[in-house]
Protein backbone atom coordinates (compact mmCIF):
# COMPACT_ATOMS: atom_id res chain seq x y z
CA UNK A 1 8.17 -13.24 -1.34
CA UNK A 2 8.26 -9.68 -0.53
CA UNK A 3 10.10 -8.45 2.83
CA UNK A 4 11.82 -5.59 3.87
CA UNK A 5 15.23 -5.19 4.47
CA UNK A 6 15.29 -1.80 6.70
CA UNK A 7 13.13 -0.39 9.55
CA UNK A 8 10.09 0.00 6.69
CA UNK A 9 8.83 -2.84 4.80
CA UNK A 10 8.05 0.33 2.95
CA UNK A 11 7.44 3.49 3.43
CA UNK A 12 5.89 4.47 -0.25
CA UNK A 13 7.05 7.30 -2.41
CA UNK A 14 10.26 9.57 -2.18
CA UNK A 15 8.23 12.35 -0.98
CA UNK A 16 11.50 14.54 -1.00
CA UNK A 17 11.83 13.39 -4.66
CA UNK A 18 8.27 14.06 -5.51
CA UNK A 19 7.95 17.29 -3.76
CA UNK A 20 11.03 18.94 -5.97
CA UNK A 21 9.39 17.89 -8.80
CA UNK A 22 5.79 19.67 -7.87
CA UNK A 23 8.15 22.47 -6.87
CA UNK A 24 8.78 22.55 -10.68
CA UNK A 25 5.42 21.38 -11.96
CA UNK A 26 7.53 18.73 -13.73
CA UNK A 27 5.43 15.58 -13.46
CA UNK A 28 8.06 13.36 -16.02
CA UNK A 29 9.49 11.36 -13.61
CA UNK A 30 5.94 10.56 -11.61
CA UNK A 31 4.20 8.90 -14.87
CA UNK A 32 7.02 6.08 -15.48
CA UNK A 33 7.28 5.89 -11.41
CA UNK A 34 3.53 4.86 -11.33
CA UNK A 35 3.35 2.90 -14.26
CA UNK A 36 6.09 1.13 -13.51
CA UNK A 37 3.93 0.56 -9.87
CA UNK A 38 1.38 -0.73 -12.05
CA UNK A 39 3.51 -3.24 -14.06
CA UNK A 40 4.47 -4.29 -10.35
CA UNK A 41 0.91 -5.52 -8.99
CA UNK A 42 0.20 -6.89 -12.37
CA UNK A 43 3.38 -9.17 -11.96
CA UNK A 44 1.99 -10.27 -8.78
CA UNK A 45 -0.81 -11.04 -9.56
CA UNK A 46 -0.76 -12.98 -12.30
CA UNK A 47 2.71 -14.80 -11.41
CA UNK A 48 1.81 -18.88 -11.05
CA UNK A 49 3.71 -19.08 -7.62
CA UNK A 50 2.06 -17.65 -4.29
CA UNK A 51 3.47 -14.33 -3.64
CA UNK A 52 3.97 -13.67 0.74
CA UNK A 53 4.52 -10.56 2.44
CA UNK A 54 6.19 -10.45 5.42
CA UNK A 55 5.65 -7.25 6.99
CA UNK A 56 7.97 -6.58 9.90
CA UNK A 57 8.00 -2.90 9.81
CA UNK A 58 5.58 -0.10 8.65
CA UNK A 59 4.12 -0.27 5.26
CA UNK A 60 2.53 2.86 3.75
CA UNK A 61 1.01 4.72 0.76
CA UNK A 62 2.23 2.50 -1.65
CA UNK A 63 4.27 0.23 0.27
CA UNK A 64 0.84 -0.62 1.78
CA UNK A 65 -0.65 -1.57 -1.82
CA UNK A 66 1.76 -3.55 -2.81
CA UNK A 67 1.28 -5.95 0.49
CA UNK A 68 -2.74 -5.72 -0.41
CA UNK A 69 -1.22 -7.08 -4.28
CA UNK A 70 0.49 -9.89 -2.51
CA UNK A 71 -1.73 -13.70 -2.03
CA UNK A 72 -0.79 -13.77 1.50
CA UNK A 73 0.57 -11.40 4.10
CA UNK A 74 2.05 -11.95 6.98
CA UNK A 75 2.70 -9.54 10.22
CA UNK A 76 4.45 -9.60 13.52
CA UNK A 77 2.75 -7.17 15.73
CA UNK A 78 4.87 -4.34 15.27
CA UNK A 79 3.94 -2.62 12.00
CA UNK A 80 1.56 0.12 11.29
CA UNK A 81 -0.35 0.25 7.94
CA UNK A 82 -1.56 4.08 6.24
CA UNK A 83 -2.96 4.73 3.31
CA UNK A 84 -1.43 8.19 4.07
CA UNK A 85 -2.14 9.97 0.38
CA UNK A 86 -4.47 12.53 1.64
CA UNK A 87 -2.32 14.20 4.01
CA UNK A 88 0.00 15.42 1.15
CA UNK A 89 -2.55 15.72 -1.09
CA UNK A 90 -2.12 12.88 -3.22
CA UNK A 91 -4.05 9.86 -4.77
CA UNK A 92 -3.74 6.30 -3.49
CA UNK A 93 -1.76 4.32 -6.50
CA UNK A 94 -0.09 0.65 -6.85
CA UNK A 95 -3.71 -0.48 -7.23
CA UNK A 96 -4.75 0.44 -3.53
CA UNK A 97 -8.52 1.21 -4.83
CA UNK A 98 -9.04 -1.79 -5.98
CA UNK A 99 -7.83 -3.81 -3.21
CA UNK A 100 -8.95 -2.03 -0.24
CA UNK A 101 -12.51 -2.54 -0.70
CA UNK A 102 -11.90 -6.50 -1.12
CA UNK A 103 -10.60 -6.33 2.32
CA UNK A 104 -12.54 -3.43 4.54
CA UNK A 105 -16.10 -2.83 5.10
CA UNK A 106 -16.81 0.57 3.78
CA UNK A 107 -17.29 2.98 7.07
CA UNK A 108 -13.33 2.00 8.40
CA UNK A 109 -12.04 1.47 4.19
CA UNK A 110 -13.49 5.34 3.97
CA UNK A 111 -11.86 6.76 6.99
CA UNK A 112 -8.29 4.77 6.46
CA UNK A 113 -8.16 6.39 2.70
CA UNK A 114 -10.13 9.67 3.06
CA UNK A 115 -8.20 10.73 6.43
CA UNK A 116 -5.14 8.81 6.13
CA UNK A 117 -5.15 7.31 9.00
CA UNK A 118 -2.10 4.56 10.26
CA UNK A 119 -3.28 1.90 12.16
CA UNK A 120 -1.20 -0.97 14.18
CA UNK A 121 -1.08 -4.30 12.86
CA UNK A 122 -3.64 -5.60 15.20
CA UNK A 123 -6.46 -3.69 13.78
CA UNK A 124 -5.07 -4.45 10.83
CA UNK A 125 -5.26 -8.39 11.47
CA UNK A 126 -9.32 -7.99 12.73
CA UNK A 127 -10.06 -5.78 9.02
CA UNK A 128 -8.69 -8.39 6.94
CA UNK A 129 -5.77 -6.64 5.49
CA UNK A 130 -3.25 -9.46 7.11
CA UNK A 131 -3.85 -12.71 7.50
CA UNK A 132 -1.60 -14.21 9.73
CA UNK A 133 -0.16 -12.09 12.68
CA UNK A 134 2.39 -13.20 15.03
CA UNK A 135 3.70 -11.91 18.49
CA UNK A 136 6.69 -10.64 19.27
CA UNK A 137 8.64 -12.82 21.94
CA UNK A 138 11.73 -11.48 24.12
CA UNK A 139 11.70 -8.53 22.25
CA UNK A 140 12.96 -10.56 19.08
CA UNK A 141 10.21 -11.19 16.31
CA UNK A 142 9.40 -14.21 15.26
CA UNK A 143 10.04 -15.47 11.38
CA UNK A 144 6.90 -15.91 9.56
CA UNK A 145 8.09 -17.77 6.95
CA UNK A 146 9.29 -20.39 9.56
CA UNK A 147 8.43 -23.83 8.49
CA UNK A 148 6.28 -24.12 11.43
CA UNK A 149 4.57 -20.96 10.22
CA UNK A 150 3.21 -21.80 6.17
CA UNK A 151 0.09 -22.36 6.94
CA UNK A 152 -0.91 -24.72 3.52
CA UNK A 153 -4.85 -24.51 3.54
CA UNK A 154 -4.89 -20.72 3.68
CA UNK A 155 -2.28 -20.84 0.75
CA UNK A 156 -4.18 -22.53 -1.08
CA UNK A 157 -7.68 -20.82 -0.06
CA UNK A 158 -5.61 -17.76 -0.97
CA UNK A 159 -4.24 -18.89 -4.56
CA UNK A 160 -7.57 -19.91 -5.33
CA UNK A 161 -8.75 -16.34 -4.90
CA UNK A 162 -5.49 -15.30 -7.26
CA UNK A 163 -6.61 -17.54 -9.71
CA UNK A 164 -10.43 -16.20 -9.86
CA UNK A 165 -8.93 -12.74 -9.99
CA UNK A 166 -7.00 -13.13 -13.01
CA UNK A 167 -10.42 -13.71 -14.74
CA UNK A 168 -10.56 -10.08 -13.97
CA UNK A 169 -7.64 -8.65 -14.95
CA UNK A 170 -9.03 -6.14 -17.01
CA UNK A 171 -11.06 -4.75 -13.65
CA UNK A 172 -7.77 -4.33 -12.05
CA UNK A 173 -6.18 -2.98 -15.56
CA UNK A 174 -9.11 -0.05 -15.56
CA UNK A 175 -8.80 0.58 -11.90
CA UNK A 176 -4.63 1.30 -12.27
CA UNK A 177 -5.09 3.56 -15.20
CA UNK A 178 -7.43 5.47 -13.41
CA UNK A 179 -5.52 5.85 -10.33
CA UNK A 180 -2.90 7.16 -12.37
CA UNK A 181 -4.90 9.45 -13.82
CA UNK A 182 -6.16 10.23 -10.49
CA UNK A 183 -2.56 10.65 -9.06
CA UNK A 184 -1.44 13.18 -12.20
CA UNK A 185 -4.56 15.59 -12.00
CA UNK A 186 -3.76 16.12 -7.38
CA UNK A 187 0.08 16.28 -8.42
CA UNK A 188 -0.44 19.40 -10.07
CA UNK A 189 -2.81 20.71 -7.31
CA UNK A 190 -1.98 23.11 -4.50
CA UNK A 191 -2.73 20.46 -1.84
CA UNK A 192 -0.51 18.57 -3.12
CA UNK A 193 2.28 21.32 -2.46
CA UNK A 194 1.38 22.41 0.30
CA UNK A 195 0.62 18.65 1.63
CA UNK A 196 4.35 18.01 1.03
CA UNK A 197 5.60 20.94 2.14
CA UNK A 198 3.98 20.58 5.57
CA UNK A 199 5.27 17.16 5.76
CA UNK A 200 8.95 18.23 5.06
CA UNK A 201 8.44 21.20 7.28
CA UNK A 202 7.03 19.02 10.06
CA UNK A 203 3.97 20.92 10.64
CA UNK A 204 0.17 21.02 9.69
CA UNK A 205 -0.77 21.53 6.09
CA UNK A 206 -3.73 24.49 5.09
CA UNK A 207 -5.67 22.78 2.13
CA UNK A 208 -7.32 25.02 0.22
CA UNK A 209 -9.40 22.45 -1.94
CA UNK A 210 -7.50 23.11 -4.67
């Protein structure tokens, strides 16, 4: 099971973290950070047991991929979801390419990545990316891993789908490698520091395509 225990189910990367280290070109402490995000969606994925999300706050970058890893997630109607990577100038990672286009036609997969768009967990809910979404009542959310919320068909629809995906764990081996290749090369590019610049200076960033 995989729930948050802040405001964020999970926010992604340390962009403070990652920016000082652009600041120095240094990109040693990236690599083990993403391959140690790819060790991550392995695990769940190829664990026996069902793995559940509950999302009860926002989930983004990579927070967002590592719901997408999980069997079966879970919302209240609170959270946003972003694939938010472009607008520092980075790559999506923690497997997001891979996942994304399981769950979202191409025309709204293409503007969520590309343009990094959030959007609220109702949108999210009609694209696939959660399958269960529950209201809010009295201002207090609701548990979704309630007894009178496991929803036992789906679960096992969903494990089903786990298990034929493990017959291509090599796919999803190929596609995390390159994503961190991906992630590497735009870490050393301007738009990446000027991407997280902007966002620690609050303000629009000027990509230069570089």
């Amino acid at each position: 099971m995989l729930h948050r225990a802040g405001r964020a189910f999970c926010a992604g990367g340390d962009l403070g973290a990652i920016g000082k280290g652009r600041e120095r070109g240094d990109s040693a402490e990236l690599g083990p950070i993403l391959r140690s995000g790819m060790q991550a969606v392995l695990n769940i994925r190829t664990m026996p047991q069902p793995v559940i999300a509950a999302v009860n706050g926002p989930a983004a970058g990579a927070g967002m991929n590592l719901a997408l890893a999980c069997d079966i997630r879970l919302a209240v109607d609170a959270p946003f979801f972003g694939q938010n990577f472009a607008k520092v100038g980075l790559f999506p990672d923690y497997g997001g390419t891979y996942f994304l286009p399981q769950l979202v036609r191409p025309i709204r997969r293409s503007r969520n990545v590309l343009l990094g768009e959030m959007i609220d967990a109702q949108s999210a809910h009609r694209l696939g990316i959660i399958n269960h979404l529950f209201q809010r009542t009295n201002s207090k959310p609701p548990s979704p891993l309630s007894p009178k919320n496991r929803r036992r068909p789906a679960a096992c629809h969903s494990r089903c789908e786990t298990i034929h995906l493990r017959t291509r764990k090599d796919v999803l081996m190929e596609a995390l490698e390159r994503e961190v290749e991906a992630q590497l090369k735009c870490f050393h590019s301007h738009d990446c520091l000027e991407g997280i610049r902007a966002f620690m200076e609050k303000r629009q960033p000027k990509f230069q395509g570089s």
